[in-house]
Protein backbone atom coordinates (compact mmCIF):
# COMPACT_ATOMS: atom_id res chain seq x y z
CA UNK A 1 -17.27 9.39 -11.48
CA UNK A 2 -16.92 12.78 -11.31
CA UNK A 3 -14.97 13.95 -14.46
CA UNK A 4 -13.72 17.68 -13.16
CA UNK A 5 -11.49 15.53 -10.52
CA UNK A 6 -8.89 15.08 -13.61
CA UNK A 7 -9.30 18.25 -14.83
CA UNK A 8 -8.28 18.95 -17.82
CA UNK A 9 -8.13 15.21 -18.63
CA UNK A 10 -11.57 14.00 -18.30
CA UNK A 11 -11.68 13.03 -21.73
CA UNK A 12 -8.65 10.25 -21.02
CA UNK A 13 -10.50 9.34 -17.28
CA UNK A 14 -11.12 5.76 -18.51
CA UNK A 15 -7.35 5.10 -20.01
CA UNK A 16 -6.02 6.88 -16.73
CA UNK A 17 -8.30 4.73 -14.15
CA UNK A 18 -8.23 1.32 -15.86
CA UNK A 19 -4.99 0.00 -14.36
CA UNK A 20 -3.79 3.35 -12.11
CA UNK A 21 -2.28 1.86 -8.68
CA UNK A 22 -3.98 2.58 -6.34
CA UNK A 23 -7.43 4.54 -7.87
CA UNK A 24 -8.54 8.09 -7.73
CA UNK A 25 -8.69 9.55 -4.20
CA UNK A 26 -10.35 13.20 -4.38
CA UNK A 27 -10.08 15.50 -1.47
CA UNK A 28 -8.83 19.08 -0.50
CA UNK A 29 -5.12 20.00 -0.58
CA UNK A 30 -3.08 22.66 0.74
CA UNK A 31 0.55 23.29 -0.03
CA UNK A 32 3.03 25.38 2.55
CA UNK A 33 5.58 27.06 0.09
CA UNK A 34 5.57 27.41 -3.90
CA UNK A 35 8.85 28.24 -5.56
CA UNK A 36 10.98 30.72 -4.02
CA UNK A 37 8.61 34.15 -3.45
CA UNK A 38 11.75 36.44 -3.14
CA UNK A 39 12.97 34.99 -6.52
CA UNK A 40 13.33 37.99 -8.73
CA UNK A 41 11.38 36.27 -11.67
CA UNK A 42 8.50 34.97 -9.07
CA UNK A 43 8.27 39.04 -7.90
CA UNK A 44 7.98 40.24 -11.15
CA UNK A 45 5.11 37.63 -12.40
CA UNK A 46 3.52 37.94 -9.21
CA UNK A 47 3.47 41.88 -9.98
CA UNK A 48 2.41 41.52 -12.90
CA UNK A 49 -0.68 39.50 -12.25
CA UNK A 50 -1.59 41.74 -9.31
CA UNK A 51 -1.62 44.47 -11.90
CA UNK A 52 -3.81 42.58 -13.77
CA UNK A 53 -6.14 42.16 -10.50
CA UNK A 54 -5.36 38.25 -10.80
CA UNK A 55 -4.79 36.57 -7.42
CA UNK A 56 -1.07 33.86 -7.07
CA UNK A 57 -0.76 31.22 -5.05
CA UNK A 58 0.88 33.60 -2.51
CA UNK A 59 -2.52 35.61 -2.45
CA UNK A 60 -5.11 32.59 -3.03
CA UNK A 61 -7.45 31.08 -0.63
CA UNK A 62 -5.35 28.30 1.20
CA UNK A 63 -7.30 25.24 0.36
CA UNK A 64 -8.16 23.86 -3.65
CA UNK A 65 -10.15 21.26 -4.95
CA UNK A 66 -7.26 18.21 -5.31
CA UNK A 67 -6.82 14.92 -6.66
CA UNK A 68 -4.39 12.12 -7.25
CA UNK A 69 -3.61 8.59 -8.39
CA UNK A 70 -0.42 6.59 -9.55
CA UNK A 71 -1.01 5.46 -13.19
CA UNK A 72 0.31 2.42 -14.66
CA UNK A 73 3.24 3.56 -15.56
CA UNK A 74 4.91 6.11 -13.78
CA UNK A 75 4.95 8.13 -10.96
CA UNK A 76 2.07 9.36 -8.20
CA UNK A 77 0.05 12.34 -10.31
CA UNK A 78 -1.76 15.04 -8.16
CA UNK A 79 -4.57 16.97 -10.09
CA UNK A 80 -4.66 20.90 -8.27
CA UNK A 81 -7.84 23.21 -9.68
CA UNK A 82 -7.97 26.52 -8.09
CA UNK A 83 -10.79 28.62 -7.77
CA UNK A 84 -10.66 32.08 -9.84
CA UNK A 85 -7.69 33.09 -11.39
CA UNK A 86 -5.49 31.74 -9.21
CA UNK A 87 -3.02 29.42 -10.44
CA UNK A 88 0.12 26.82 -9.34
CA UNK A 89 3.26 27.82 -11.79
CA UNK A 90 5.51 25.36 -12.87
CA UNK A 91 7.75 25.04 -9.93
CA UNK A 92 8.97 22.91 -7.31
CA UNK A 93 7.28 23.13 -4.28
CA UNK A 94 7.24 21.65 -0.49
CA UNK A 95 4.09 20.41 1.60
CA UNK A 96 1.53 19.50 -0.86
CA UNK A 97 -1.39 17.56 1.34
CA UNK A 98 -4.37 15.96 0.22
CA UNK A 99 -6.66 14.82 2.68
CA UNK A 100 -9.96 13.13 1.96
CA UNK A 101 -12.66 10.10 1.90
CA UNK A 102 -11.26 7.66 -0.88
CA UNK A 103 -12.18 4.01 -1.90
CA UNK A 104 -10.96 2.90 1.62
CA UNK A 105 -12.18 5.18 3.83
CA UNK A 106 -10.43 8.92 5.32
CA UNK A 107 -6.61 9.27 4.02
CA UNK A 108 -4.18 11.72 3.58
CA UNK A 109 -1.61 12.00 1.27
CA UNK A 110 1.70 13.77 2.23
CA UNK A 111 4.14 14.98 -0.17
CA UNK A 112 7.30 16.65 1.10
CA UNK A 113 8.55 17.80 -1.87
CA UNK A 114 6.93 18.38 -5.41
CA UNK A 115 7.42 19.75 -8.66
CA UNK A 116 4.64 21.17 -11.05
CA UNK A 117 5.13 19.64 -14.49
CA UNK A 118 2.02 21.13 -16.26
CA UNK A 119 0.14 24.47 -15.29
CA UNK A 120 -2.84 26.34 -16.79
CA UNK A 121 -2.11 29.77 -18.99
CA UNK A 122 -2.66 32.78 -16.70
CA UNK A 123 -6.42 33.70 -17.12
CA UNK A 124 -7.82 30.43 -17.78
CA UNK A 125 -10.63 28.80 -15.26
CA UNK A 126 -10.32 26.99 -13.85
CA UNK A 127 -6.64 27.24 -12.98
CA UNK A 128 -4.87 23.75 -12.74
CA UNK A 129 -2.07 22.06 -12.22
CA UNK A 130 -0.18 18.81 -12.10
CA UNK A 131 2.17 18.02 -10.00
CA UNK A 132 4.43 14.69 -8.98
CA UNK A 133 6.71 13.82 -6.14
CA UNK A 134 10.03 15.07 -6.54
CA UNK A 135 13.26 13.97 -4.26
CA UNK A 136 11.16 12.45 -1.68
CA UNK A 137 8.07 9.50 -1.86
CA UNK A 138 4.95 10.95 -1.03
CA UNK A 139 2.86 8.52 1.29
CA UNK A 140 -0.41 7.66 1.19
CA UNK A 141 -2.15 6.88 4.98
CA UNK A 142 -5.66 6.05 6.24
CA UNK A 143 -7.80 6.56 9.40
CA UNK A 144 -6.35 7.49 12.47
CA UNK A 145 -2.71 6.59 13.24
CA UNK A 146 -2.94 3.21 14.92
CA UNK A 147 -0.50 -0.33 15.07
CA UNK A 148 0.64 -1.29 11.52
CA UNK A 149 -1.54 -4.96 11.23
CA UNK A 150 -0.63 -5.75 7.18
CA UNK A 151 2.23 -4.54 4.77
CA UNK A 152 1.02 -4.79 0.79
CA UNK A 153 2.76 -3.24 -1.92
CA UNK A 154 3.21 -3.58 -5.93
CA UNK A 155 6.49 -4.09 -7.54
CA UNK A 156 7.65 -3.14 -11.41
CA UNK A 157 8.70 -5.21 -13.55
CA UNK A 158 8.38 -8.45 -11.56
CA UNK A 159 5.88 -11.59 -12.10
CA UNK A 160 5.45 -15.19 -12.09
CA UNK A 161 3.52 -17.60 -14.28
CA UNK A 162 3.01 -20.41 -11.41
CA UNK A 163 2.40 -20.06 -7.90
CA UNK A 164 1.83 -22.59 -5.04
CA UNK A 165 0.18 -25.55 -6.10
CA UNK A 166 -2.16 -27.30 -3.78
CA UNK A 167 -2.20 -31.26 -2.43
CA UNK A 168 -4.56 -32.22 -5.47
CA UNK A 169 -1.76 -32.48 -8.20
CA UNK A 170 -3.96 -29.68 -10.14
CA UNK A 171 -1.51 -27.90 -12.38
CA UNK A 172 -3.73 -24.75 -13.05
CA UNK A 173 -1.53 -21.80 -12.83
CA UNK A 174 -1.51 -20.48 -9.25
CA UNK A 175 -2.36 -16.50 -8.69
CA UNK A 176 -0.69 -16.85 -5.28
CA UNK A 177 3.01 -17.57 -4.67
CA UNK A 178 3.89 -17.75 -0.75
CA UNK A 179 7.97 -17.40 0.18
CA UNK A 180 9.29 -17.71 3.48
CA UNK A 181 11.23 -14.96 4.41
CA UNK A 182 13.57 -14.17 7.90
CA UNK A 183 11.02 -16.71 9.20
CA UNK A 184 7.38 -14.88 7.71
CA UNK A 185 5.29 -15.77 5.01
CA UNK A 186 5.30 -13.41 2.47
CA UNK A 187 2.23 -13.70 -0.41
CA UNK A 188 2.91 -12.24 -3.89
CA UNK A 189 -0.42 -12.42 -5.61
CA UNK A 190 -1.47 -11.27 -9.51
CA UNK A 191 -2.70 -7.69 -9.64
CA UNK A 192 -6.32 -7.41 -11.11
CA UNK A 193 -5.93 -6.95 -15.11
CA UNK A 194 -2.59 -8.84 -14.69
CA UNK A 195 -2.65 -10.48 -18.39
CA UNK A 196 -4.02 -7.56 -20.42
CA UNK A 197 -1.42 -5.80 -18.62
CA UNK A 198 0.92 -7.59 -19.90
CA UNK A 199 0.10 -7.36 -23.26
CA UNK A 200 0.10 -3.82 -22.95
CA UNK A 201 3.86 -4.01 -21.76
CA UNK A 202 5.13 -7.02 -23.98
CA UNK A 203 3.08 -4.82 -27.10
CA UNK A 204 5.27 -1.75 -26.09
CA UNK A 205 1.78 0.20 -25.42
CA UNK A 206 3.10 0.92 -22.10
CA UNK A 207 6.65 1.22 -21.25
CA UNK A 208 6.27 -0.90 -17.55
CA UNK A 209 4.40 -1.42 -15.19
CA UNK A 210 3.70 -3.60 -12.02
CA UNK A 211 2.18 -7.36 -11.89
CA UNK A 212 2.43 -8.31 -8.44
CA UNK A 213 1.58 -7.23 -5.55
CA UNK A 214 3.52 -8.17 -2.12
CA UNK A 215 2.34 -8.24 1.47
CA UNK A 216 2.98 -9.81 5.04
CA UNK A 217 1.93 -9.30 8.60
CA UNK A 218 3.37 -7.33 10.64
CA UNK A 219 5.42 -8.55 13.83
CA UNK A 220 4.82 -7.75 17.08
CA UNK A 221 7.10 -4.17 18.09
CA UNK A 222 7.99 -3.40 14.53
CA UNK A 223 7.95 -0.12 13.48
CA UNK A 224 6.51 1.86 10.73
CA UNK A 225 9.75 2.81 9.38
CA UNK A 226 10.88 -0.67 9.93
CA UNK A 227 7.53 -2.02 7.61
CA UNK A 228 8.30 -0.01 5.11
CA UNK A 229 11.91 0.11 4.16
């Protein structure tokens, strides 16, 4: 695992990738607009660093090293680390893209609006940032665009101790429970590290997090938006 894709964190990279929902994708972003560049207090730190010969994000190269994943508790964290001196302030932003080759194949992650919650000082290399979603989800999409086949997501704060039992009269707790729903199966099945999990929630180590994941099969003409409301 390459350690500089958390940067300045690598030190917590096994705490941060244990349980994080869904894992590390790294890849290259690129961000459209920054804070407000005719701001009076943006003009007079960006004149200031150009009188210090250091580069903004006005004046950078367009593309930085970028990474992201959703821990377990929380919301979608995207690691920025700029080359030089150039730097991401904390500010809200618009267009932040990541695009990449993650854990299940090409995928881009869109982000329409963002705010950076943790920056490097100015003059500090690498520069870095931190940055979540702010007023709208980002999404997360792989390959080409093609027909919606399978719908899975994770839920907080749900879970279930039995599932669906089969024809044997075996009691063993069941990882799968299947509903019918508006006439589809739907399968809610135990996240990986479910128990430790939640000891880590019912200990107070963690404040939530989710158990379950959901997912069904598409229907023939749905939409995307339709999927994912």
């Amino acid at each position: 695992m390459d350690e500089t894709a958390i940067f300045p964190f690598a030190a917590d990279i096994e705490w941060l990738l244990r349980y994080c929902k869904p894992p590390l994708h790294v890849g290259v972003g690129k961000v459209d607009v920054h804070g407000d560049p005719e701001n009076p207090v943006a003009r007079m730190v960006r004149q200031t660093r150009q009188a210090m010969g250091q580069t903004d994000l006005v004046h950078a190269d367009p593309e930085f090293a970028a990474s992201f994943l959703v821990p377990p508790a929380g919301n979608c964290l995207i690691f920025v680390r700029w080359p030089g001196d150039g730097r991401m302030s904390r500010n809200f932003g618009e267009g932040l893209t990541v695009i990449g080759d993650g854990p299940d194949g090409p995928f881009r992650l869109a982000c329409p609006h963002y705010y950076v919650k943790a920056a490097s000082r100015m003059g500090e290399r690498p520069g870095w940032a931190v940055a979540s979603p702010t007023n709208q989800p980002a999404t997360l999409s792989y390959g080409d665009p093609r027909t919606v086949a399978t719908v899975t997501a994770t839920i907080n704060n749900f879970d279930f101790d039995y599932g669906n039992q089969d024809d044997t009269g075996d009691q063993e707790r069941g990882k799968v429970l299947r509903v019918e729903a508006a006439a589809r199966n739907v399968d809610f099945a135990w996240r990986s590290g479910r128990d430790q999990l939640r000891r880590l929630v019912d200990a107070g180590v963690i404040g939530t997090t989710s158990f379950v994941t959901f997912s069904f099969a598409a229907w023939p003409g749905s939409s995307d938006e339709e999927l994912t409301k």
